[in-house]
Protein backbone atom coordinates (compact mmCIF):
# COMPACT_ATOMS: atom_id res chain seq x y z
CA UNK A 1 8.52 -16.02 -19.25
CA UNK A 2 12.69 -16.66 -18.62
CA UNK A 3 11.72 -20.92 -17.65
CA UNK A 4 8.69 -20.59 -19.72
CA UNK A 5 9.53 -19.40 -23.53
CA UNK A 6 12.33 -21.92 -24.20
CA UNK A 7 13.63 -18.71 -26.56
CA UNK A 8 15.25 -16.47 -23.75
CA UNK A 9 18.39 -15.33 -23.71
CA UNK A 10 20.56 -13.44 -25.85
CA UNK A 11 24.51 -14.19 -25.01
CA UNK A 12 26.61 -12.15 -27.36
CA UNK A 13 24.93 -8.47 -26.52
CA UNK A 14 23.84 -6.33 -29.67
CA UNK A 15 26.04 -3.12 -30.22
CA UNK A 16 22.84 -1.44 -29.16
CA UNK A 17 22.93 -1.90 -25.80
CA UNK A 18 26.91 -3.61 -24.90
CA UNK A 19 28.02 0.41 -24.57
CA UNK A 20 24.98 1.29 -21.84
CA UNK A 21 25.80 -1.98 -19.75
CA UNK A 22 29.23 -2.02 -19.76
CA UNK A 23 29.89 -0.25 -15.84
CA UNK A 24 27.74 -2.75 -14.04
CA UNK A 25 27.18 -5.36 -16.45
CA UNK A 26 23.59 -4.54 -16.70
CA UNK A 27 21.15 -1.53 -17.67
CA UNK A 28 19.07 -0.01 -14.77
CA UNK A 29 15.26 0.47 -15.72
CA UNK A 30 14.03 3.57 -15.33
CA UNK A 31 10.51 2.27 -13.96
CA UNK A 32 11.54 0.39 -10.97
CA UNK A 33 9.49 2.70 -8.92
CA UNK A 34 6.19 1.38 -10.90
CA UNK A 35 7.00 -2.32 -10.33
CA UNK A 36 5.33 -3.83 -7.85
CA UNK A 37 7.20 -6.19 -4.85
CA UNK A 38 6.15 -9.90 -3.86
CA UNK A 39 4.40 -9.01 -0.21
CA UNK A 40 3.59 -12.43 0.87
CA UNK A 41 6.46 -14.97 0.81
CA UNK A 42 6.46 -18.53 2.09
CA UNK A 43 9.86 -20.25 1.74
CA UNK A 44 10.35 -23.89 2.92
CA UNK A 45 12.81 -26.39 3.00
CA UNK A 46 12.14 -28.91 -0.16
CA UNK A 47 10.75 -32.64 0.85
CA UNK A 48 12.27 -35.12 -1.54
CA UNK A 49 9.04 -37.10 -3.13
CA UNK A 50 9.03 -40.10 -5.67
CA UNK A 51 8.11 -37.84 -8.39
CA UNK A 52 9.18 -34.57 -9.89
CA UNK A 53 5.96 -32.87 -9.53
CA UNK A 54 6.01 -29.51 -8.38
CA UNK A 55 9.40 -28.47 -9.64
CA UNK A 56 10.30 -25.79 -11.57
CA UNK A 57 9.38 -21.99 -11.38
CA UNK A 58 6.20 -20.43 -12.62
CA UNK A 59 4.86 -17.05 -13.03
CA UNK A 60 1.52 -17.39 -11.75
CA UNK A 61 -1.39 -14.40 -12.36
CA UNK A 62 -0.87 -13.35 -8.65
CA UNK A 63 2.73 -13.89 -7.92
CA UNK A 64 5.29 -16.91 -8.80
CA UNK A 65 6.65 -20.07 -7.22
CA UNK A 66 9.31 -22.39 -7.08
CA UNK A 67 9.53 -25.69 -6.04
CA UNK A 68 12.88 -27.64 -5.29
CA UNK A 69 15.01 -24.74 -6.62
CA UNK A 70 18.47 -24.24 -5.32
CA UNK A 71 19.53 -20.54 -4.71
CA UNK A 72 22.06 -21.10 -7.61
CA UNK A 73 19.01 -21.58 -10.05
CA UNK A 74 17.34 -18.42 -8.88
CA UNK A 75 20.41 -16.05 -8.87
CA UNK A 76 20.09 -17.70 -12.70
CA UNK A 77 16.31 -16.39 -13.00
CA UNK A 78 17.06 -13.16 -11.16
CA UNK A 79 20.09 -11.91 -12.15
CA UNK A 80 21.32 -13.97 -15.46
CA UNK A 81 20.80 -12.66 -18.93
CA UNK A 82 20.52 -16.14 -20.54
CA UNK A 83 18.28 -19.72 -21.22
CA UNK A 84 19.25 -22.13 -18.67
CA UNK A 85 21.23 -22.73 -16.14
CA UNK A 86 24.46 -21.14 -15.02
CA UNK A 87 27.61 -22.95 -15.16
CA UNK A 88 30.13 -23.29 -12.72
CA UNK A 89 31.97 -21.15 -14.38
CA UNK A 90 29.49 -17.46 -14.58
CA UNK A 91 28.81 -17.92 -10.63
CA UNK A 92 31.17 -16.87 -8.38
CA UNK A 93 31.35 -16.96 -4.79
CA UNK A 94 28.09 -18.82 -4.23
CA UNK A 95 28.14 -20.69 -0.09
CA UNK A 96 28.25 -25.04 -1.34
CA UNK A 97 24.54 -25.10 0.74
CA UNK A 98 23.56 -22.53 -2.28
CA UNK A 99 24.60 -25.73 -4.80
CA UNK A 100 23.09 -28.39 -2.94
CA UNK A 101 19.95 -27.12 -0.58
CA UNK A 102 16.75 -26.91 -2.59
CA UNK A 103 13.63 -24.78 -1.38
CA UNK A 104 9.78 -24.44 -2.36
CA UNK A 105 8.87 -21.04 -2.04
CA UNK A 106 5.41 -19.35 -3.02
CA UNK A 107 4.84 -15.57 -3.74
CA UNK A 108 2.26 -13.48 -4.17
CA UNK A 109 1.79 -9.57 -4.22
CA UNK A 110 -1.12 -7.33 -3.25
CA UNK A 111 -4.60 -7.87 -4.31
CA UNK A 112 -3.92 -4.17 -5.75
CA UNK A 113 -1.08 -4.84 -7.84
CA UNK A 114 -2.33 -7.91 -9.82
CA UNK A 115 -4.03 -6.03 -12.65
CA UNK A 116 -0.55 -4.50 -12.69
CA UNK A 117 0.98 -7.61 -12.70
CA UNK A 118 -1.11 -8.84 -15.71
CA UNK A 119 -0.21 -5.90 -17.55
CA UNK A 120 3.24 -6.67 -17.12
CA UNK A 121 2.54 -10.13 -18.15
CA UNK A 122 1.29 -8.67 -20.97
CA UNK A 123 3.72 -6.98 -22.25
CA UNK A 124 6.11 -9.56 -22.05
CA UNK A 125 6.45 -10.28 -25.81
CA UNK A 126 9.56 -11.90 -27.40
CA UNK A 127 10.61 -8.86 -28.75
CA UNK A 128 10.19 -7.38 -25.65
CA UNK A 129 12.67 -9.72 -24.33
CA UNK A 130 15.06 -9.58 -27.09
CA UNK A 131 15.42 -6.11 -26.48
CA UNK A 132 15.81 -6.54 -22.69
CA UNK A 133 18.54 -9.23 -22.82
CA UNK A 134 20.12 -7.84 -25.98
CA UNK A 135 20.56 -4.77 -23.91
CA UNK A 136 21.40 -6.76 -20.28
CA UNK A 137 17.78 -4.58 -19.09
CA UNK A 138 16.28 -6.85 -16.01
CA UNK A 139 13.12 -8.10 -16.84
CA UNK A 140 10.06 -6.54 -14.82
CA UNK A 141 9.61 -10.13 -12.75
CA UNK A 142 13.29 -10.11 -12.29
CA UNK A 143 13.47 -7.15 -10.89
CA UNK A 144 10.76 -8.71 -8.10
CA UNK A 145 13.02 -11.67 -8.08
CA UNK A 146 15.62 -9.64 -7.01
CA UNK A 147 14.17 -7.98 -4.35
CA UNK A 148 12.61 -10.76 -3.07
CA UNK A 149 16.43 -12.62 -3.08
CA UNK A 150 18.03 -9.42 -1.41
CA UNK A 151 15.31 -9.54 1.24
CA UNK A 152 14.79 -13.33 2.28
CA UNK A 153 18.74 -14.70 1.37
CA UNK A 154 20.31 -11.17 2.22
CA UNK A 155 22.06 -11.63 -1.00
CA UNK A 156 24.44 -9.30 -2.60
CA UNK A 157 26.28 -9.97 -5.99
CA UNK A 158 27.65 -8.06 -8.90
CA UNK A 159 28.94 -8.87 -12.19
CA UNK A 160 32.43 -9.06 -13.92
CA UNK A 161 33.19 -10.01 -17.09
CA UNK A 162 35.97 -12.98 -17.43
CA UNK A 163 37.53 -14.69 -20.75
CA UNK A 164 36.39 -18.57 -21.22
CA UNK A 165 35.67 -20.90 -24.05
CA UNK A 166 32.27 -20.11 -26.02
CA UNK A 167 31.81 -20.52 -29.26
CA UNK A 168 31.21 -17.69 -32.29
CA UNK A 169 28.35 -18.28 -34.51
CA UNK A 170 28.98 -16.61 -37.91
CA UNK A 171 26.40 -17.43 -41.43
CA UNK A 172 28.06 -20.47 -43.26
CA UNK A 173 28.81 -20.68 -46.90
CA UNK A 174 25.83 -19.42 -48.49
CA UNK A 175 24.37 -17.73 -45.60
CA UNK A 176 21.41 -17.90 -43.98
CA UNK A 177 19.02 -21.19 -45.20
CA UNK A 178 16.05 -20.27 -43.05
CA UNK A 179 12.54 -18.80 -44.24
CA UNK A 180 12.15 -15.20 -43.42
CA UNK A 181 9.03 -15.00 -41.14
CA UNK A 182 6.06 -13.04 -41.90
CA UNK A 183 4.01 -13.39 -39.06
CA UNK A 184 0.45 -12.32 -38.27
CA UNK A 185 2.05 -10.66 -34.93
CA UNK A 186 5.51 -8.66 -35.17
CA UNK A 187 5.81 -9.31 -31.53
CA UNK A 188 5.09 -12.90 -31.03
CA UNK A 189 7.53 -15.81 -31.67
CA UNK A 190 8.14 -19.46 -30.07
CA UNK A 191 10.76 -21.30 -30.37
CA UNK A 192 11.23 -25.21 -29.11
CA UNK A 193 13.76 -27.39 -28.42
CA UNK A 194 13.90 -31.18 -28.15
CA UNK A 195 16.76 -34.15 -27.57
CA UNK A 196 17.07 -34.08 -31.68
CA UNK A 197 15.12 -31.26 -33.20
CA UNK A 198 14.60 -27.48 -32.64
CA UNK A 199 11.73 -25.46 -34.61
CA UNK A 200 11.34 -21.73 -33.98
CA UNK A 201 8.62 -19.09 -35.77
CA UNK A 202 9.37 -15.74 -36.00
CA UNK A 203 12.63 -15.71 -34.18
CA UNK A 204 15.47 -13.10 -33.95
CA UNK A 205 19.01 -14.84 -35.21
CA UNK A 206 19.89 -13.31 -31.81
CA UNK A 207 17.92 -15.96 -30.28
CA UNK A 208 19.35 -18.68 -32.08
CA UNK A 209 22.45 -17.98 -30.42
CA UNK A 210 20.80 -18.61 -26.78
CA UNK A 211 19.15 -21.80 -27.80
CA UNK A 212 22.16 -22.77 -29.35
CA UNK A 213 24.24 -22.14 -26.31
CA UNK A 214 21.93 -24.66 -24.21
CA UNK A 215 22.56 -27.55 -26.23
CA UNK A 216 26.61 -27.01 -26.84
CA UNK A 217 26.88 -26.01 -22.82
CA UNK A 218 28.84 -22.64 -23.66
CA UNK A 219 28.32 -18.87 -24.21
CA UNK A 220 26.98 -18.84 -28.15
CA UNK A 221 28.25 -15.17 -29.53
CA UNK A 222 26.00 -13.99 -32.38
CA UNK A 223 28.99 -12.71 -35.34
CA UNK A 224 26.67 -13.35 -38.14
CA UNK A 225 25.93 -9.25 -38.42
CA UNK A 226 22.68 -10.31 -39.49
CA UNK A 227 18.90 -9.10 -38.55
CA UNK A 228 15.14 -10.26 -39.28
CA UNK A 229 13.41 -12.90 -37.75
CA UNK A 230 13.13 -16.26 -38.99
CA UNK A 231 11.24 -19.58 -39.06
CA UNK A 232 12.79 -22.76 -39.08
CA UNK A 233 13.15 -26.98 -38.40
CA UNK A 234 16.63 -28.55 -37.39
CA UNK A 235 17.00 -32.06 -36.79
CA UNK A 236 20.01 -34.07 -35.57
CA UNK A 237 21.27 -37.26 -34.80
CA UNK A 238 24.14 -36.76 -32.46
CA UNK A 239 25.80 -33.79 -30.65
CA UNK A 240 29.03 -34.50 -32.06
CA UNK A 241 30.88 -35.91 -34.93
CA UNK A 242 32.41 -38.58 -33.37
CA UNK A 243 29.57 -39.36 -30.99
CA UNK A 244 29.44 -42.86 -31.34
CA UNK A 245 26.26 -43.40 -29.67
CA UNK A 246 22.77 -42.26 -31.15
CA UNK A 247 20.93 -39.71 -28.71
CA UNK A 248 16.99 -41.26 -29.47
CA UNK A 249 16.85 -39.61 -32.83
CA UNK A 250 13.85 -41.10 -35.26
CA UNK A 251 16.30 -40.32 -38.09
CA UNK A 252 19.40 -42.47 -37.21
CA UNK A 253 21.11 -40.98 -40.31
CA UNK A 254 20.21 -37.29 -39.61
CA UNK A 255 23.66 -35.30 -39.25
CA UNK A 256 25.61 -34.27 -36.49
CA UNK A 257 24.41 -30.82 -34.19
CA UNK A 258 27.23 -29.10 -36.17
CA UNK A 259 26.32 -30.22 -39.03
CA UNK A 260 23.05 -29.64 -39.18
CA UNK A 261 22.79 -26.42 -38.84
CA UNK A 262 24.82 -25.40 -41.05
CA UNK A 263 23.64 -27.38 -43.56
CA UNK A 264 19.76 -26.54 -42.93
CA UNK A 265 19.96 -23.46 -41.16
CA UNK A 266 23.11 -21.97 -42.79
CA UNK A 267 24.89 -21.03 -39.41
CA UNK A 268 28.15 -21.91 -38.36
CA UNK A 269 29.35 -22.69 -35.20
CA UNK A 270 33.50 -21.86 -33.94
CA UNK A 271 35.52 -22.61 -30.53
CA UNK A 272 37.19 -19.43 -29.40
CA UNK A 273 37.18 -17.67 -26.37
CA UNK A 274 35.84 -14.37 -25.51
CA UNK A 275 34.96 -12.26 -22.47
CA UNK A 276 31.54 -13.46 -20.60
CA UNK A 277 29.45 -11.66 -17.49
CA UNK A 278 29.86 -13.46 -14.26
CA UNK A 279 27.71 -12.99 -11.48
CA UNK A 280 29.51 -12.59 -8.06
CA UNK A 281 28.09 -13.60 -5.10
CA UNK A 282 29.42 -11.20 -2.57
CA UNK A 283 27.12 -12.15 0.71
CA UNK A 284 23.87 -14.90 1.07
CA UNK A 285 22.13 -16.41 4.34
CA UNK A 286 19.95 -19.10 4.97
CA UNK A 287 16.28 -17.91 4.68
CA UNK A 288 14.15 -17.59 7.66
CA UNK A 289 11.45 -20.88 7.32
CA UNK A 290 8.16 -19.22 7.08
């Protein structure tokens, strides 16, 4: 669901779980025991081809796969706590064949476990995951990620939290502009993102924040103090103000980014700086080909 359900990550933690996570820079699950493990893993250099097919990771009903994923995008998927992937600056340590050697790997766990794994599936909501990243809580199928990293790479990492520039989204004058959702489902939501226009249903203001960060390229720290769920349509010319060139937008006269979403979504963005978690990579090998 992380790659899948562009809505994912919540950057500036909720006061309800920033206390619990603060030692380790995440919150253990108490149900590791009951998740199952990927048993059968085939990992495989990636062949360049003319196309893209076949990249990206997907959760599939028996396992997951990857194809022509670095090990820097899946510490992201395993260990990181928002959309996206991580910047230079929240990965530390990484080995430079971690940046630039891509892999196709393919798991799958026991015939047993799938109805298990379904379940899981399941339960995989976008509150579900609001609450899990709001609180820094690993995911179920990161949790499998993990082990399946610590096992095949040998990796080792832990988290520290650093000051860098991100920016503080607070409610602009007026506050908020979007429609309050009402949906059919309390626990459903979707929210999309293109070059010029975002829409969400039914989405925590604590998700706006993550989208938000992927399109500005920094930490997004939710300090509107606000709650509920929302529904919504941006649209946008240009990133910037002074962007001179226009980014494919149907609407050449639509705002800037900034602009816009203040003016239609009543949120506001600032540059500060602020402390972020960084993953350290303390110890990675070259999988075994398999």
């Amino acid at each position: 669901m992380r790659l899948q359900l562009l809505a994912v990550g919540v950057i500036g933690c909720l006061m309800s779980g920033a206390a619990v996570a603060q030692d380790k820079g995440f919150t253990p699950r108490t149900d590791v025991a009951e998740i199952p493990s990927y048993e059968l893993v085939s990992i495989h250099p990636h062949k360049e081809a003319a196309t893209n097919a076949g990249m990206g990771i997907n959760n599939t009903p028996d396992g997951w796969r990857a194809g022509g994923q670095s090990l820097k995008s899946l510490v992201g998927e395993a260990y990181g706590f928002q959309l996206g992937l991580l910047s230079d600056q929240q990965l530390e340590g990484l080995p430079e064949w971690g940046k630039s050697k891509l892999f196709d790997l393919t798991a799958k766990v026991d015939a047993d476990d799938v109805e298990k794994l379904k379940a899981i599936d399941k339960a995989d909501t976008m509150m579900a995951t609001v609450h899990e990243l709001a609180t820094r809580t690993p995911s179920a199928r990161m949790v499998m990620l993990q082990r399946l990293l610590e096992d095949r790479f040998k990796l080792k990492v832990h988290y520290v939290q650093r000051v860098m520039p991100l920016y503080e989204m607070t409610l602009a004058k007026g506050g908020v502009k979007m429609k309050t959702a009402h949906p059919k489902n309390p626990e459903e939501g979707n929210m999309m993102m293109s070059a010029n226009r975002m829409t969400g249903d039914n989405v925590p203001i604590s998700f706006i924040s993550a989208i938000l960060a992927l399109k500005v390229e920094k930490p997004v720290e939710d300090k509107t103090v606000a709650s509920g769920s929302y529904d919504f349509e941006v649209h946008w010319s240009r990133l910037g103000e002074v962007d001179a060139a226009d980014t494919g937008s149907e609407d050449a006269n639509a705002p800037s980014f900034f602009t816009a979403i203040e003016e239609q979504m009543g949120l506001k963005l600032k540059a500060g700086k602020g402390p972020v978690w960084v993953i350290v990579v303390d110890h990675a090998e070259l999988p075994d080909e398999n």
